[in-house]
N, C-alpha and C. Protein backbone atom coordinates (compact mmCIF):
# COMPACT_ATOMS: atom_id res chain seq x y z
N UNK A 1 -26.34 -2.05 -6.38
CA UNK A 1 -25.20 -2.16 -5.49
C UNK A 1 -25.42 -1.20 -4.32
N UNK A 2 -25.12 -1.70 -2.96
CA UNK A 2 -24.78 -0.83 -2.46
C UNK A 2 -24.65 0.32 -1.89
N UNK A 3 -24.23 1.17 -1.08
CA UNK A 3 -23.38 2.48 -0.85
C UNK A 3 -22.24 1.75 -0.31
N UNK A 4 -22.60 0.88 1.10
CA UNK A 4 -20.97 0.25 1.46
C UNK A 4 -20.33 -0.50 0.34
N UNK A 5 -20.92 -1.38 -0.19
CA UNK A 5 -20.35 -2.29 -1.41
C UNK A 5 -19.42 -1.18 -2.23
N UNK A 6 -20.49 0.03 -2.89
CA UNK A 6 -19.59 0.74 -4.11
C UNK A 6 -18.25 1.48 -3.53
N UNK A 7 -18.63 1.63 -2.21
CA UNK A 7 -16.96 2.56 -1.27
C UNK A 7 -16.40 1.43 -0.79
N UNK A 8 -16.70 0.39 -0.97
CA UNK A 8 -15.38 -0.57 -0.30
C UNK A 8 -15.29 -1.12 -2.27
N UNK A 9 -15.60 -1.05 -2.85
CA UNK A 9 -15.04 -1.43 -4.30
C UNK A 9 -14.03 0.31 -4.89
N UNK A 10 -14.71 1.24 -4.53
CA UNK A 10 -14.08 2.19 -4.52
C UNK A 10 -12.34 2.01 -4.22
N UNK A 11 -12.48 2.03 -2.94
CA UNK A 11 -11.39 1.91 -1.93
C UNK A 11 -10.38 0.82 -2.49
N UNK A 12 -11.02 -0.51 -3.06
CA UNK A 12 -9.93 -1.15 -4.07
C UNK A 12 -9.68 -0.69 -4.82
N UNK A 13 -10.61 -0.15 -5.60
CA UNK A 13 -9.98 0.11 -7.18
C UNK A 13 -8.84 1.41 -7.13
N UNK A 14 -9.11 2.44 -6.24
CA UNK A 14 -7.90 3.40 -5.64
C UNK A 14 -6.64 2.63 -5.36
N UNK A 15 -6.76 1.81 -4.58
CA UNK A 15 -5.54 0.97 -4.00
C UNK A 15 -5.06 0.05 -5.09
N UNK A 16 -5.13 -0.25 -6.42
CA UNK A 16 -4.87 -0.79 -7.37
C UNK A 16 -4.11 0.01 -8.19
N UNK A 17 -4.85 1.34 -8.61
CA UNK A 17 -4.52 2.29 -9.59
C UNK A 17 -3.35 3.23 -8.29
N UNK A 18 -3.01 3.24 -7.10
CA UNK A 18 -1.86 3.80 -6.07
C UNK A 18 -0.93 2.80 -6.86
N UNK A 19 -0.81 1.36 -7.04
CA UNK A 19 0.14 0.08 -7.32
C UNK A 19 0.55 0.87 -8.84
N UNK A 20 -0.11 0.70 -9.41
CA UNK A 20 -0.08 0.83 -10.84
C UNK A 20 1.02 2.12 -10.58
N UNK A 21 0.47 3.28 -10.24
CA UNK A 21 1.93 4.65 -9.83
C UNK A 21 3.00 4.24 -9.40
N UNK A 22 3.24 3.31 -8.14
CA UNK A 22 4.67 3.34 -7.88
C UNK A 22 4.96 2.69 -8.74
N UNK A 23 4.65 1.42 -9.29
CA UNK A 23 5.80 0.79 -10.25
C UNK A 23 6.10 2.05 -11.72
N UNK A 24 4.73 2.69 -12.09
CA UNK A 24 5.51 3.42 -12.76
C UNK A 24 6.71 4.06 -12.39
N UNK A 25 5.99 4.75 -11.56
CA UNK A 25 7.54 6.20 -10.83
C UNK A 25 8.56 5.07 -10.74
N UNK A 26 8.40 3.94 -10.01
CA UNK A 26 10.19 3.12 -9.75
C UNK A 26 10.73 2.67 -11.01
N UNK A 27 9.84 2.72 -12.15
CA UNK A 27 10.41 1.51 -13.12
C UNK A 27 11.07 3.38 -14.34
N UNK A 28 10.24 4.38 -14.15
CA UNK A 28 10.66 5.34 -15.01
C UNK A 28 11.81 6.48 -14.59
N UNK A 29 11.75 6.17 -12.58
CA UNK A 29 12.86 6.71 -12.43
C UNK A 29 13.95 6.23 -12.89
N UNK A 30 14.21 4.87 -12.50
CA UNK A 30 15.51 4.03 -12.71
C UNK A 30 15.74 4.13 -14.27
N UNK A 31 15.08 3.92 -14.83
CA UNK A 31 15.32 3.81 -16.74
C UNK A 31 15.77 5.35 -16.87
N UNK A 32 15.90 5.95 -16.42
CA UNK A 32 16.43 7.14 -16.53
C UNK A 32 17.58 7.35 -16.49
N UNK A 33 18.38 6.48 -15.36
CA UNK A 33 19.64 6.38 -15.19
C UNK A 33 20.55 5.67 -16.15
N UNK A 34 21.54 6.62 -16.29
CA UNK A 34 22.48 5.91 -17.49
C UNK A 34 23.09 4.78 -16.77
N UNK A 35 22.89 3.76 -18.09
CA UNK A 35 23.51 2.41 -18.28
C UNK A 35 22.17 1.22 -16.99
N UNK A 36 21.01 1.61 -16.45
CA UNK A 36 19.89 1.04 -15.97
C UNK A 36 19.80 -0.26 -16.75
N UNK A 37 19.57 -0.89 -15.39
CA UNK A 37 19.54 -2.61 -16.05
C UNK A 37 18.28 -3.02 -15.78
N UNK A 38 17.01 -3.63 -16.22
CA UNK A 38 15.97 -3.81 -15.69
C UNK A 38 16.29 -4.84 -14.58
N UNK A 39 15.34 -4.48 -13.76
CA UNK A 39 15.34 -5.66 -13.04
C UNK A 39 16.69 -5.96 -11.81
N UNK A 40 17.40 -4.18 -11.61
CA UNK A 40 19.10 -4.85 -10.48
C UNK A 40 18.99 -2.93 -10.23
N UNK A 41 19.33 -2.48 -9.09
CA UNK A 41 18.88 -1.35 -7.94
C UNK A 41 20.68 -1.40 -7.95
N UNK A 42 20.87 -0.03 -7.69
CA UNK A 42 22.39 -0.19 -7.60
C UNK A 42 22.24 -0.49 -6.12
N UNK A 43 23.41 -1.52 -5.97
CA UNK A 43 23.74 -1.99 -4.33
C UNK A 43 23.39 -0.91 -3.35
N UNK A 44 24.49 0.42 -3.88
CA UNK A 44 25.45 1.82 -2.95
C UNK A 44 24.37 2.39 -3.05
N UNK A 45 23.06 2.36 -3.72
CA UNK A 45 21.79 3.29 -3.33
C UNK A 45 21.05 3.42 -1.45
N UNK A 46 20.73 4.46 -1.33
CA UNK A 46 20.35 4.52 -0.18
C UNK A 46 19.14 5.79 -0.33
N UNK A 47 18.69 5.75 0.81
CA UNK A 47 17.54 6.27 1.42
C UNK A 47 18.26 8.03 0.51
N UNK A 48 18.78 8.69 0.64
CA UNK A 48 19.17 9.69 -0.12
C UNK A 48 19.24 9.57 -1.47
N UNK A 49 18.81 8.86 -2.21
CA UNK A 49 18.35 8.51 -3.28
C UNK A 49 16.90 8.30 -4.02
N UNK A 50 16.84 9.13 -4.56
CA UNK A 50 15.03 8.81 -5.13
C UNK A 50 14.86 7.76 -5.78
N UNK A 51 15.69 6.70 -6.25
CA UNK A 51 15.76 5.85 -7.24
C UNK A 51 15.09 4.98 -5.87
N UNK A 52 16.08 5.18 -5.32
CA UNK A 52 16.15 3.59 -4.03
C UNK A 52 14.56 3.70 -3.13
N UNK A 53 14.27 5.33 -3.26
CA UNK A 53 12.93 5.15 -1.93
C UNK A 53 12.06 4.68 -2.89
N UNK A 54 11.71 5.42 -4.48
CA UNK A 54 10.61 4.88 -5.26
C UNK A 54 10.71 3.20 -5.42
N UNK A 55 11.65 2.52 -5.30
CA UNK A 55 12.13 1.44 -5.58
C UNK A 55 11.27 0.52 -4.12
N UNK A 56 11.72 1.22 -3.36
CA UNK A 56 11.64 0.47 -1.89
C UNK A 56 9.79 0.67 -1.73
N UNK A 57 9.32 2.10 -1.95
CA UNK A 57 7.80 2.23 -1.79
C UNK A 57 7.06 1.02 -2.70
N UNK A 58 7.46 0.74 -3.89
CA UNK A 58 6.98 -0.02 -4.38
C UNK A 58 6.85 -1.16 -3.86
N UNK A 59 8.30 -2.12 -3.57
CA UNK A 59 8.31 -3.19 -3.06
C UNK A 59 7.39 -3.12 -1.54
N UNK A 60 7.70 -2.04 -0.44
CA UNK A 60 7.25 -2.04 0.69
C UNK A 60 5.60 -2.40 0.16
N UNK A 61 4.89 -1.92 -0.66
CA UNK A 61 3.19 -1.68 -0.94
C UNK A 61 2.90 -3.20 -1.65
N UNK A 62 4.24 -3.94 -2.37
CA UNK A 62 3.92 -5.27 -2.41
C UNK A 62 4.11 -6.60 -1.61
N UNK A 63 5.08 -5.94 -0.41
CA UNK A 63 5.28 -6.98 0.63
C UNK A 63 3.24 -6.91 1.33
N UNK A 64 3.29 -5.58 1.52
CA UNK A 64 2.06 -5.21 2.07
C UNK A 64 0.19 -6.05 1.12
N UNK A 65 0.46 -6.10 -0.13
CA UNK A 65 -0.22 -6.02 -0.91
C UNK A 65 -1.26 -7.40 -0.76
N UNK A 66 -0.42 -8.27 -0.36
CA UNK A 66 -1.11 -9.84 -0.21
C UNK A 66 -1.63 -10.21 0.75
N UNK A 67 -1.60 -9.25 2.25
CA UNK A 67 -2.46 -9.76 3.16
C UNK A 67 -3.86 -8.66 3.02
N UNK A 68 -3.43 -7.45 2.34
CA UNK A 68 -4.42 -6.45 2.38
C UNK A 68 -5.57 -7.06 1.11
N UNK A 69 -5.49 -7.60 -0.25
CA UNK A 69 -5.57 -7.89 -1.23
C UNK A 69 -6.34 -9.55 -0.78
N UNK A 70 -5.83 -10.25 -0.20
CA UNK A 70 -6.43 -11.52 0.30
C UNK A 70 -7.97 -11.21 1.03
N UNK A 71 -7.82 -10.00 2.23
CA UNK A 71 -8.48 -9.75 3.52
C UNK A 71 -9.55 -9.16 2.40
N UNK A 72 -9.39 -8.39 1.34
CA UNK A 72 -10.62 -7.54 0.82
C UNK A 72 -11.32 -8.64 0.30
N UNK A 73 -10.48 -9.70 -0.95
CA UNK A 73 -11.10 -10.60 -1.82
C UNK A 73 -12.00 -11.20 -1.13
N UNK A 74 -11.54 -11.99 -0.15
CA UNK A 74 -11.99 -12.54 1.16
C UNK A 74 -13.15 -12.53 1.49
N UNK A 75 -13.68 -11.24 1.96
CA UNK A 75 -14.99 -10.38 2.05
C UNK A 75 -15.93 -10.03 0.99
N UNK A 76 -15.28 -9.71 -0.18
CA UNK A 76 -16.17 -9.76 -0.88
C UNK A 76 -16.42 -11.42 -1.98
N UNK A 77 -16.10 -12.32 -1.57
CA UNK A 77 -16.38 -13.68 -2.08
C UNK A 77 -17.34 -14.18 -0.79
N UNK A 78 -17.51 -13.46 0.27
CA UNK A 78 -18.33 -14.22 1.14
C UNK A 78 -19.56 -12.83 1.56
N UNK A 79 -19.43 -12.25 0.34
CA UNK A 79 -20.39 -11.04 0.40
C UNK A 79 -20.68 -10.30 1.93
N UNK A 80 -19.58 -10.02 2.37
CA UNK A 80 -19.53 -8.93 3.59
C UNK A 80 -19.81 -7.88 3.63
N UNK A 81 -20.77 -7.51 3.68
CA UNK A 81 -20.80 -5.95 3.66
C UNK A 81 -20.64 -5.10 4.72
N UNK A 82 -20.19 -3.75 5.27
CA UNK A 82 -19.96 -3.45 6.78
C UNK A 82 -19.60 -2.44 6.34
N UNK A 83 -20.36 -0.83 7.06
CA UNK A 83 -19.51 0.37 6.87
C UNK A 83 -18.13 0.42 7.57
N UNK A 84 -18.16 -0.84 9.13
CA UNK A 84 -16.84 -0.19 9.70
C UNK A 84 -15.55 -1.05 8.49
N UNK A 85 -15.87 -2.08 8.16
CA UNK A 85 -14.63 -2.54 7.20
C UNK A 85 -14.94 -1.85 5.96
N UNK A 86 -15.40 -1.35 5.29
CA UNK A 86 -15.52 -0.15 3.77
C UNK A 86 -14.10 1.05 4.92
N UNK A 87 -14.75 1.82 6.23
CA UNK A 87 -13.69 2.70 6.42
C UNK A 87 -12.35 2.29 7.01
N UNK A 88 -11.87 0.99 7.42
CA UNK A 88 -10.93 0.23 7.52
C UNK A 88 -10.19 0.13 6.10
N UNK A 89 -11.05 -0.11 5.02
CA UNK A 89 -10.02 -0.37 3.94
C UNK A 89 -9.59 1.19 3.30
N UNK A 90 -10.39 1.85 3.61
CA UNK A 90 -10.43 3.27 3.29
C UNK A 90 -8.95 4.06 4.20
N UNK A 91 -9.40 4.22 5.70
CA UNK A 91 -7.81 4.29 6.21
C UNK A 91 -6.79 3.45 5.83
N UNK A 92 -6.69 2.48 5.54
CA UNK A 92 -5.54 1.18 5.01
C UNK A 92 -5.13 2.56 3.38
N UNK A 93 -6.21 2.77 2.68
CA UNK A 93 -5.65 2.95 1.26
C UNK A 93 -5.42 4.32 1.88
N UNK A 94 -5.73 5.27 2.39
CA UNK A 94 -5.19 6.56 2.78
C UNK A 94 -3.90 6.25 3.39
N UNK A 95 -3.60 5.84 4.11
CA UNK A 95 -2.41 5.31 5.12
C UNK A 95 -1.14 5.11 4.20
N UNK A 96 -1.34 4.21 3.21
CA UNK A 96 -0.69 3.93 2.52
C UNK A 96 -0.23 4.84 1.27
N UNK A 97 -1.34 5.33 0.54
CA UNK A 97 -1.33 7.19 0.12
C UNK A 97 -0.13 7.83 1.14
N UNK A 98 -0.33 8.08 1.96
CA UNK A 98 0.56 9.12 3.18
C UNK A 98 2.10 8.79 3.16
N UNK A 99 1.97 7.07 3.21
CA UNK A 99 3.33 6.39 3.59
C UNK A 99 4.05 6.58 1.99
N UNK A 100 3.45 6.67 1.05
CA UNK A 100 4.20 6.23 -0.21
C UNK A 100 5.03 8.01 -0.52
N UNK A 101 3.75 8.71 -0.02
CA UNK A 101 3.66 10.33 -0.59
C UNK A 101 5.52 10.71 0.34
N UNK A 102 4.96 10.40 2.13
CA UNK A 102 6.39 10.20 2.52
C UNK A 102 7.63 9.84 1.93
N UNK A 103 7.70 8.92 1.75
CA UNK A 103 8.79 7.69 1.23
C UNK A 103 9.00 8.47 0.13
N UNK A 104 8.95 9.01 -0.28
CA UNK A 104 8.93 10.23 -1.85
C UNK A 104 9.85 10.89 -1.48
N UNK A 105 8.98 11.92 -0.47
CA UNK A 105 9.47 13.14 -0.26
C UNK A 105 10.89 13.28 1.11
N UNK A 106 10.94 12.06 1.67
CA UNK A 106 11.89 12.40 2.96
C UNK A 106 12.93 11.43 2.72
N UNK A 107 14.00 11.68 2.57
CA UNK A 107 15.25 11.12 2.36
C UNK A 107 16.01 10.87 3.89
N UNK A 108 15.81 9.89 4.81
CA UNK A 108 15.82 9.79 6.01
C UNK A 108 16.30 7.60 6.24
N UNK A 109 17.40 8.01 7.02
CA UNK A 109 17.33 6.38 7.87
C UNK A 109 17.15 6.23 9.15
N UNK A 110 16.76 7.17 9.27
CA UNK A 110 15.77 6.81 10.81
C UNK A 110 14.92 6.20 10.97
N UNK A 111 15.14 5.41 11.64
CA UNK A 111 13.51 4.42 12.23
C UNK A 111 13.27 4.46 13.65
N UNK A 112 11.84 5.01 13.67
CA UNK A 112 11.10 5.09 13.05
C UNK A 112 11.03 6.33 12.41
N UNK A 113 10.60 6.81 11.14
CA UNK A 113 10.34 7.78 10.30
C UNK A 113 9.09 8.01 10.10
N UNK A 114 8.84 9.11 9.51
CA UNK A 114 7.14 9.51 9.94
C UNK A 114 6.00 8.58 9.09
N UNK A 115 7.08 7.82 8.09
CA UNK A 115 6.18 7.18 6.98
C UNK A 115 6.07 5.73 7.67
N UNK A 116 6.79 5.53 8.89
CA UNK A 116 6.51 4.26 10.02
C UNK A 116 5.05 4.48 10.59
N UNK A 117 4.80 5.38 11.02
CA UNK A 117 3.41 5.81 11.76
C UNK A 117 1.99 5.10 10.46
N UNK A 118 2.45 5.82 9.36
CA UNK A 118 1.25 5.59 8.39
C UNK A 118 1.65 3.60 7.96
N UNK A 119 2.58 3.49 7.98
CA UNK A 119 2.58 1.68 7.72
C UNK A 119 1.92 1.09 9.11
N UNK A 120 2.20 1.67 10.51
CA UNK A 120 1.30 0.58 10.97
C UNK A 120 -0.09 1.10 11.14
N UNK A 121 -0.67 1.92 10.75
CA UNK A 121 -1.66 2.60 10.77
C UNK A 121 -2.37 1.49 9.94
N UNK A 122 -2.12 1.20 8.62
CA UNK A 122 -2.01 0.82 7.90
C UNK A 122 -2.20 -0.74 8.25
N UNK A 123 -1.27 -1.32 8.72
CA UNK A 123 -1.08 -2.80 9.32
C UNK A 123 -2.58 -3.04 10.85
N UNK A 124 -2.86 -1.97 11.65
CA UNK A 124 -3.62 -2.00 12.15
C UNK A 124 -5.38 -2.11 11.64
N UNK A 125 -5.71 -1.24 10.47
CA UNK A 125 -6.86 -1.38 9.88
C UNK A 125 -7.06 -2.66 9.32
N UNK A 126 -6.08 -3.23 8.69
CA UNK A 126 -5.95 -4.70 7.94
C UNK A 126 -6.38 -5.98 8.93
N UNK A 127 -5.95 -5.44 10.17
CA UNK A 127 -6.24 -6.38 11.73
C UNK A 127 -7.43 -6.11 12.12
N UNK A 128 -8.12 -5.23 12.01
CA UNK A 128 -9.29 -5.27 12.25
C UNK A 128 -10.56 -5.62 10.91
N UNK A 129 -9.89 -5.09 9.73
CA UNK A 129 -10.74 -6.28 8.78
C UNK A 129 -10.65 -7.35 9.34
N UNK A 130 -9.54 -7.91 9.18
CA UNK A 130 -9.64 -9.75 9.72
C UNK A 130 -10.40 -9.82 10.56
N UNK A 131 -10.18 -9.03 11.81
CA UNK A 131 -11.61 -9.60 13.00
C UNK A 131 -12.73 -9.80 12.53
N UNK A 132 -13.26 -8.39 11.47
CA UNK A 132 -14.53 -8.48 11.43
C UNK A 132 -14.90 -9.70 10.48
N UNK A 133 -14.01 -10.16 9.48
CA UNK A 133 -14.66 -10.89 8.48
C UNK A 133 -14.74 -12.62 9.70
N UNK A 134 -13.73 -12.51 10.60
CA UNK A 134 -13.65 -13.87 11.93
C UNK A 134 -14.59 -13.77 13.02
N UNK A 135 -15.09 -12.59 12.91
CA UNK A 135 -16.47 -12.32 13.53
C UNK A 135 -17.55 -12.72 12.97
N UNK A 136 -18.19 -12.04 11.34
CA UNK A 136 -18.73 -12.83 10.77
C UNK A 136 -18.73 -13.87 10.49
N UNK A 137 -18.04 -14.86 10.75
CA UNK A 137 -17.76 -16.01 10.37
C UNK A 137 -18.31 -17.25 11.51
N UNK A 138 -18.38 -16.59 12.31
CA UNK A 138 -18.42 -17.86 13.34
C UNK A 138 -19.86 -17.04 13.64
């Protein structure tokens, strides 16, 4: 294998085992709470709530998860190899590291909030995978 291959398989398997944490943290904060229903977020939760941001980081990293998750498979079913897309997916999984670590720690409804910067950071590396794999392609 590789060096780009094993750091862009790297870089997934990080960004898999990041997934695997928030649903823990969202699914072990909430079960914590007396009378927790699986599966229902109290309405009146808000951003001042750790229940609601672990809740929201999660979902936000799975709204996110299917174009980032498509764009990697993608590449590696058409055997792409490329140091600049290995450090594209690499900022994407740091970015997202930053945004989740945020979304933790800052109890804020401001938008934009500093964990906005690292989502399109984030949304930008994912845009330039696509080029490159629509570059290779043609």
């Amino acid at each position: 294998m590789t060096s780009i291959a094993h750091s862009a398989f790297l870089a997934f398997y990080v960004y898999l085992i990041m997934i695997l944490i928030q649903w823990l943290v969202a699914t072990l904060s909430k079960a914590k709470q007396p009378y927790a229903v699986p599966g229902k977020i109290d309405k009146d939760l808000s951003h001042e709530s750790f229940i609601f941001r672990a809740h929201r980081t999660f979902h936000n990293t799975l709204e996110n998860s299917a174009l980032f998750i498509g764009t990697v498979l993608f590449a590696f079913v058409i055997n792409y190899h490329s140091w600049v897309f290995a450090i594209c997916m690499w900022v994407y999984v740091i970015a997202r590291l930053i945004h989740m670590a945020l979304y933790y720690a800052i109890a804020t409804e401001k938008n934009p909030s500093p964990r906005s910067y690292f989502f399109l950071i984030g949304v930008i590396a994912n845009v330039i995978m696509l080029v490159l794999i629509g570059i290779k392609l043609v």
